[in-house]
N, C-alpha and C. Protein backbone atom coordinates (compact mmCIF):
# COMPACT_ATOMS: atom_id res chain seq x y z
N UNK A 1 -20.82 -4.06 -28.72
CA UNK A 1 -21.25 -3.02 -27.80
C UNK A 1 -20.90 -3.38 -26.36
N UNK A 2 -20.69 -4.88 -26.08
CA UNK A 2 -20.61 -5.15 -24.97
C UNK A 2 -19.03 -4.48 -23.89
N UNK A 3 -18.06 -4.62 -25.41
CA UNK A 3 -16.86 -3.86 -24.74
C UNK A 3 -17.05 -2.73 -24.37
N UNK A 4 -17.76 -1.83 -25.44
CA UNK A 4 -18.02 -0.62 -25.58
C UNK A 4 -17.94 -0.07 -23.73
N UNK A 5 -19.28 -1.20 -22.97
CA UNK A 5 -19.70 -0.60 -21.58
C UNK A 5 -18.58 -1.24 -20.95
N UNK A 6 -17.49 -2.10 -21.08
CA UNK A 6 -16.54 -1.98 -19.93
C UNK A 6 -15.84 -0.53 -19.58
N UNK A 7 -15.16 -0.62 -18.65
CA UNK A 7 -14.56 0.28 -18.44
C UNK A 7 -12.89 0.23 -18.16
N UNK A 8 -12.13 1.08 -18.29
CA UNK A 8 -10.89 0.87 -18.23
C UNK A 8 -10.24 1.22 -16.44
N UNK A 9 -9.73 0.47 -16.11
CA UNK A 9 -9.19 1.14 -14.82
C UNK A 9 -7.90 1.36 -14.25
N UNK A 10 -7.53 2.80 -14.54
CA UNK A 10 -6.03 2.44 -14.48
C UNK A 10 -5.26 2.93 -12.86
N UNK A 11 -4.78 1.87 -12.14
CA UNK A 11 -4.41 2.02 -11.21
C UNK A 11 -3.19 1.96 -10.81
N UNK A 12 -2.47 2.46 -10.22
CA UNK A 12 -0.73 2.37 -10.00
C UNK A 12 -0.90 1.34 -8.25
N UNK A 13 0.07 0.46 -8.90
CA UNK A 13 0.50 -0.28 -7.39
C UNK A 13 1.60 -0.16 -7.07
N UNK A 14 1.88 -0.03 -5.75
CA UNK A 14 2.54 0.38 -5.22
C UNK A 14 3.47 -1.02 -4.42
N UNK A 15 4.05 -0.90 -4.42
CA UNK A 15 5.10 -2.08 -4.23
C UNK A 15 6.32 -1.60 -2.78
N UNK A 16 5.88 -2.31 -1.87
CA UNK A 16 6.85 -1.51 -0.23
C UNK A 16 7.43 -3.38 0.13
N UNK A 17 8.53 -2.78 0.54
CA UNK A 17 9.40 -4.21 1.38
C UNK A 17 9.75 -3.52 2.53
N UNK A 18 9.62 -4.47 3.46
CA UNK A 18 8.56 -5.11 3.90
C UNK A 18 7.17 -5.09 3.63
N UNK A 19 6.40 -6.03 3.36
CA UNK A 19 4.70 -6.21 3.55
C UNK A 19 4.69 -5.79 4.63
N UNK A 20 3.99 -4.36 4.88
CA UNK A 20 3.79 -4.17 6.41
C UNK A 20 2.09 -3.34 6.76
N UNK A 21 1.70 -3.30 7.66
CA UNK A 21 0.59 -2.77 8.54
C UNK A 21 0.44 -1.13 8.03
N UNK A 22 -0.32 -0.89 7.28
CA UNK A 22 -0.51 0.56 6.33
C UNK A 22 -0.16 1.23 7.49
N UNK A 23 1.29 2.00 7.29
CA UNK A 23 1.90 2.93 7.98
C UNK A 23 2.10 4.31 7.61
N UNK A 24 1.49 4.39 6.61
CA UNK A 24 2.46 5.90 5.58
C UNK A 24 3.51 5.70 5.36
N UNK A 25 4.27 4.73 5.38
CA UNK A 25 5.69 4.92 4.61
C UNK A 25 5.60 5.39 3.67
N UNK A 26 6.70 6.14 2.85
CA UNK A 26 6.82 6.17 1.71
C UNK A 26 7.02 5.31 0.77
N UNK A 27 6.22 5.10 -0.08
CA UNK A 27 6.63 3.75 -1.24
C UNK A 27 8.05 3.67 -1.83
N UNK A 28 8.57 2.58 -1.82
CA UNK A 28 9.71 2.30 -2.53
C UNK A 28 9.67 2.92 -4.12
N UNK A 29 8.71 2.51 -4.71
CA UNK A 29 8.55 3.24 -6.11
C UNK A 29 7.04 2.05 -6.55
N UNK A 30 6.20 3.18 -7.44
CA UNK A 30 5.33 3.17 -7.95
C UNK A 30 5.19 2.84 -9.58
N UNK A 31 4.30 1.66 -9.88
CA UNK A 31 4.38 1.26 -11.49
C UNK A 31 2.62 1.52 -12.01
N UNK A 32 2.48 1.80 -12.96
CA UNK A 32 1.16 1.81 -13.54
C UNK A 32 0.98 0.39 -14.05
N UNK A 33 -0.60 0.15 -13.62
CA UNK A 33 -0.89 -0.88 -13.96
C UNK A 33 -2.42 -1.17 -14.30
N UNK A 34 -2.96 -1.37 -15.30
CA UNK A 34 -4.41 -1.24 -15.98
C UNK A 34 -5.18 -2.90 -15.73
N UNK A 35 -6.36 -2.39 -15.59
CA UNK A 35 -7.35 -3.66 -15.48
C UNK A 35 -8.53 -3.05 -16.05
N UNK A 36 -9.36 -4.09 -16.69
CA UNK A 36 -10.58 -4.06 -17.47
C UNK A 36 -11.89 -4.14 -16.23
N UNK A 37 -12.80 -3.42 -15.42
CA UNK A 37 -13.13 -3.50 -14.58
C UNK A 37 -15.36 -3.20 -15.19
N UNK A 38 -15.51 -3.95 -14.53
CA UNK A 38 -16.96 -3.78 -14.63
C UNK A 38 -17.37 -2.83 -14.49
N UNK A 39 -18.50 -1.72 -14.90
CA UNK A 39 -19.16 -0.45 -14.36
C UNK A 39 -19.86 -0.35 -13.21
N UNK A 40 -20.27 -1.63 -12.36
CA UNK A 40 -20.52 -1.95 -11.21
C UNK A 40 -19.04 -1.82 -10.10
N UNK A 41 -18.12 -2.34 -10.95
CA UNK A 41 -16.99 -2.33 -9.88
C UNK A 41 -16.50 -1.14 -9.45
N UNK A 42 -16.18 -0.35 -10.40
CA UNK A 42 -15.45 1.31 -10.53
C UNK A 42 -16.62 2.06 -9.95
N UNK A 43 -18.24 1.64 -9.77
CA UNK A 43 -19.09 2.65 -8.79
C UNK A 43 -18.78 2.59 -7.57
N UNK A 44 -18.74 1.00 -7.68
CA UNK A 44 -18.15 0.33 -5.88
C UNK A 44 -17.51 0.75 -5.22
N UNK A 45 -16.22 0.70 -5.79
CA UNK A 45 -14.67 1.22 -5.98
C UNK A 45 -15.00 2.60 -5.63
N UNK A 46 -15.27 3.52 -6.13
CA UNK A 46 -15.45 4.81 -5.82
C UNK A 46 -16.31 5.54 -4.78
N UNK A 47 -17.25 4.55 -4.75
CA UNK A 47 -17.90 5.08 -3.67
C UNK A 47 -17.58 4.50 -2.11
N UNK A 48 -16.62 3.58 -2.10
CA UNK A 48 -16.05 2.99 -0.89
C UNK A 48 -15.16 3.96 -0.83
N UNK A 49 -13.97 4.35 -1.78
CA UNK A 49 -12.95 5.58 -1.81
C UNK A 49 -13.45 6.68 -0.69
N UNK A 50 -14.43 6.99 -1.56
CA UNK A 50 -15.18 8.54 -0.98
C UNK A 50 -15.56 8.46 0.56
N UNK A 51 -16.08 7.12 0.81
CA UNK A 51 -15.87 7.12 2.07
C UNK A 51 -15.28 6.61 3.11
N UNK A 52 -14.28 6.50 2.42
CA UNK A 52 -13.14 5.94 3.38
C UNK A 52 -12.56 7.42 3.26
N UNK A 53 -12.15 8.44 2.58
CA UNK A 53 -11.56 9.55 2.35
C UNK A 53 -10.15 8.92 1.84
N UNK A 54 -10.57 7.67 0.95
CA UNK A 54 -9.23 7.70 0.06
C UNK A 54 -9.07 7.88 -1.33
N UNK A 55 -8.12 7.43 -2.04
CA UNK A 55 -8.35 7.24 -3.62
C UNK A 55 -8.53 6.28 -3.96
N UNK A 56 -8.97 5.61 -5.10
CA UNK A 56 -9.09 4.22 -5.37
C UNK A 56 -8.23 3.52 -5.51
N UNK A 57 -7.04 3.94 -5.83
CA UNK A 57 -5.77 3.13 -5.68
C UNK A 57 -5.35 3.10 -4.39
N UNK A 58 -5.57 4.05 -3.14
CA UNK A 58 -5.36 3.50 -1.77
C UNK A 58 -6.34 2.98 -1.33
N UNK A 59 -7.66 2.83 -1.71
CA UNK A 59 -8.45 1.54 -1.30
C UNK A 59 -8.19 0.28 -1.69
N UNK A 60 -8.07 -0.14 -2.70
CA UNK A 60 -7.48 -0.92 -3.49
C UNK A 60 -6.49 -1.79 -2.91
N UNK A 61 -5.23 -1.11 -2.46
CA UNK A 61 -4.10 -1.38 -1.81
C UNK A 61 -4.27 -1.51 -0.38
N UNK A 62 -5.44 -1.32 0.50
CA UNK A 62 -5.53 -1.29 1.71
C UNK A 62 -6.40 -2.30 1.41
N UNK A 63 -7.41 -3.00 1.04
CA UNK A 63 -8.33 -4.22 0.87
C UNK A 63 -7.03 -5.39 0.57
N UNK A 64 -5.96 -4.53 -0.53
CA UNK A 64 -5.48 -6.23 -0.79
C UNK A 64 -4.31 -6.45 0.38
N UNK A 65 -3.79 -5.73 1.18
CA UNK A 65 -3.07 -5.48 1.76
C UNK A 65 -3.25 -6.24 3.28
N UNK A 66 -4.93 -5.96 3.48
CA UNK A 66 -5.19 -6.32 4.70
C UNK A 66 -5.62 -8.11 4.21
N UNK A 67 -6.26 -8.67 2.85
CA UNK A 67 -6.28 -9.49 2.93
C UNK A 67 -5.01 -10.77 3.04
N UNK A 68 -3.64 -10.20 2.27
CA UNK A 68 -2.43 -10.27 2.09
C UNK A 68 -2.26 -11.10 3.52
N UNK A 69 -2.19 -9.89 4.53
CA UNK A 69 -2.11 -10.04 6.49
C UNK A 69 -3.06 -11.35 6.59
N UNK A 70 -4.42 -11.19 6.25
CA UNK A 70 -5.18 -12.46 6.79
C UNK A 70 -5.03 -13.53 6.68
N UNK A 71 -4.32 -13.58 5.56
CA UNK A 71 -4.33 -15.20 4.71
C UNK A 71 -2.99 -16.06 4.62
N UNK A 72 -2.01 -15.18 5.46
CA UNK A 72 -0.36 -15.37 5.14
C UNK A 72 0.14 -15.12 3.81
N UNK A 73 -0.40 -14.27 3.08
CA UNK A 73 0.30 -14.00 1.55
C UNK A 73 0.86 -12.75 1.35
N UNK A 74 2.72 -12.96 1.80
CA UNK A 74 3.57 -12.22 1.22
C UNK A 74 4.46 -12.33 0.03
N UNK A 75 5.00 -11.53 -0.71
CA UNK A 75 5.89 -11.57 -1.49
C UNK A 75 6.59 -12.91 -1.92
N UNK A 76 7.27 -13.21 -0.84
CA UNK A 76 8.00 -14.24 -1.45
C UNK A 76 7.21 -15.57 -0.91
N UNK A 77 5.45 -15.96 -0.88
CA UNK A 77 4.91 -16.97 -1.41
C UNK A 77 4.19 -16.51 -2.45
N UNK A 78 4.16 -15.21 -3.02
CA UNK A 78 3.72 -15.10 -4.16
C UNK A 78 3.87 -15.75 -5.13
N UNK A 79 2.83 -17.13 -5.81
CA UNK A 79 3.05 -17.03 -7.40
C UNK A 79 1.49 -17.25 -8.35
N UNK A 80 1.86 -17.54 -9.26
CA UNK A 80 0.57 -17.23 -10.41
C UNK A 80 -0.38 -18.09 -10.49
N UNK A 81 0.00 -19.05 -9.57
CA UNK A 81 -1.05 -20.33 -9.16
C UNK A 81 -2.28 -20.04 -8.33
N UNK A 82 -3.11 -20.54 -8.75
CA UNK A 82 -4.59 -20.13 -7.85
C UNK A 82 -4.13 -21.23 -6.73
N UNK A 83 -5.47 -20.74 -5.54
CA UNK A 83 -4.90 -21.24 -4.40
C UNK A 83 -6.41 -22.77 -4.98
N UNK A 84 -6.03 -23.34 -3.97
CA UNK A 84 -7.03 -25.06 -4.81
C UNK A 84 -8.18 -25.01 -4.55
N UNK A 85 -9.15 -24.94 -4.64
CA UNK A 85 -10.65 -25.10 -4.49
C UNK A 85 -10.68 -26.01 -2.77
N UNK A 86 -11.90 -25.06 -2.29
CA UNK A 86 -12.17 -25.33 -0.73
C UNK A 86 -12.61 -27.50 -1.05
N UNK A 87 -13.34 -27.20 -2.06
CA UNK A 87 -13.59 -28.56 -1.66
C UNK A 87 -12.53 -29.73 -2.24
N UNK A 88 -11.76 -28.94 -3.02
CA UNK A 88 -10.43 -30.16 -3.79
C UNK A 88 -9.93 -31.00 -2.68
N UNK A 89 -9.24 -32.20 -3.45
CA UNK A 89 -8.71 -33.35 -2.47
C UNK A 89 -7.35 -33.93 -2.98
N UNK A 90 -6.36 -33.52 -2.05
CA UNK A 90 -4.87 -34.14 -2.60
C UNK A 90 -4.53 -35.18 -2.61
């Protein structure tokens, strides 16, 4: 039953070169892409949408977008590696 209450979330990301400062460009091209999302998250999610006056896929893309800017993470340092734990030691 526990799957039963996930929820499915299917969101298209949008993929622009340059990483740039949400301009309205037009997207280079758009892919569908699904995630398994909590029923807490998709209320979240939606009710931040609504008031931002966006969709959830342009909230979505504007949260990861602006964190992207904060943190120095573009494209090409993208990879599948987590970043190391605050308290790890090299």
């Amino acid at each position: 039953m526990a799957n039963a209450t996930r929820l499915l979330l299917n969101v298209t990301a949008v993929y622009r070169a340059p990483l740039y400062k949400h301009n309205n460009m037009a997207a280079e091209k758009t892919i569908p892409v699904s995630y398994r999302v909590s029923p807490r998250f998709k209320v979240l999610l939606a009710a931040a949408a609504a008031r931002e006056h966006r969709s959830m896929t342009n909230m979505l893309e504007s949260l990861l977008f602006e964190y992207c800017e904060q943190y120095g993470v573009d494209e090409s340092s993208a990879t599948m590696e987590p970043a190391p734990s605050k308290g790890a030691t090299t």
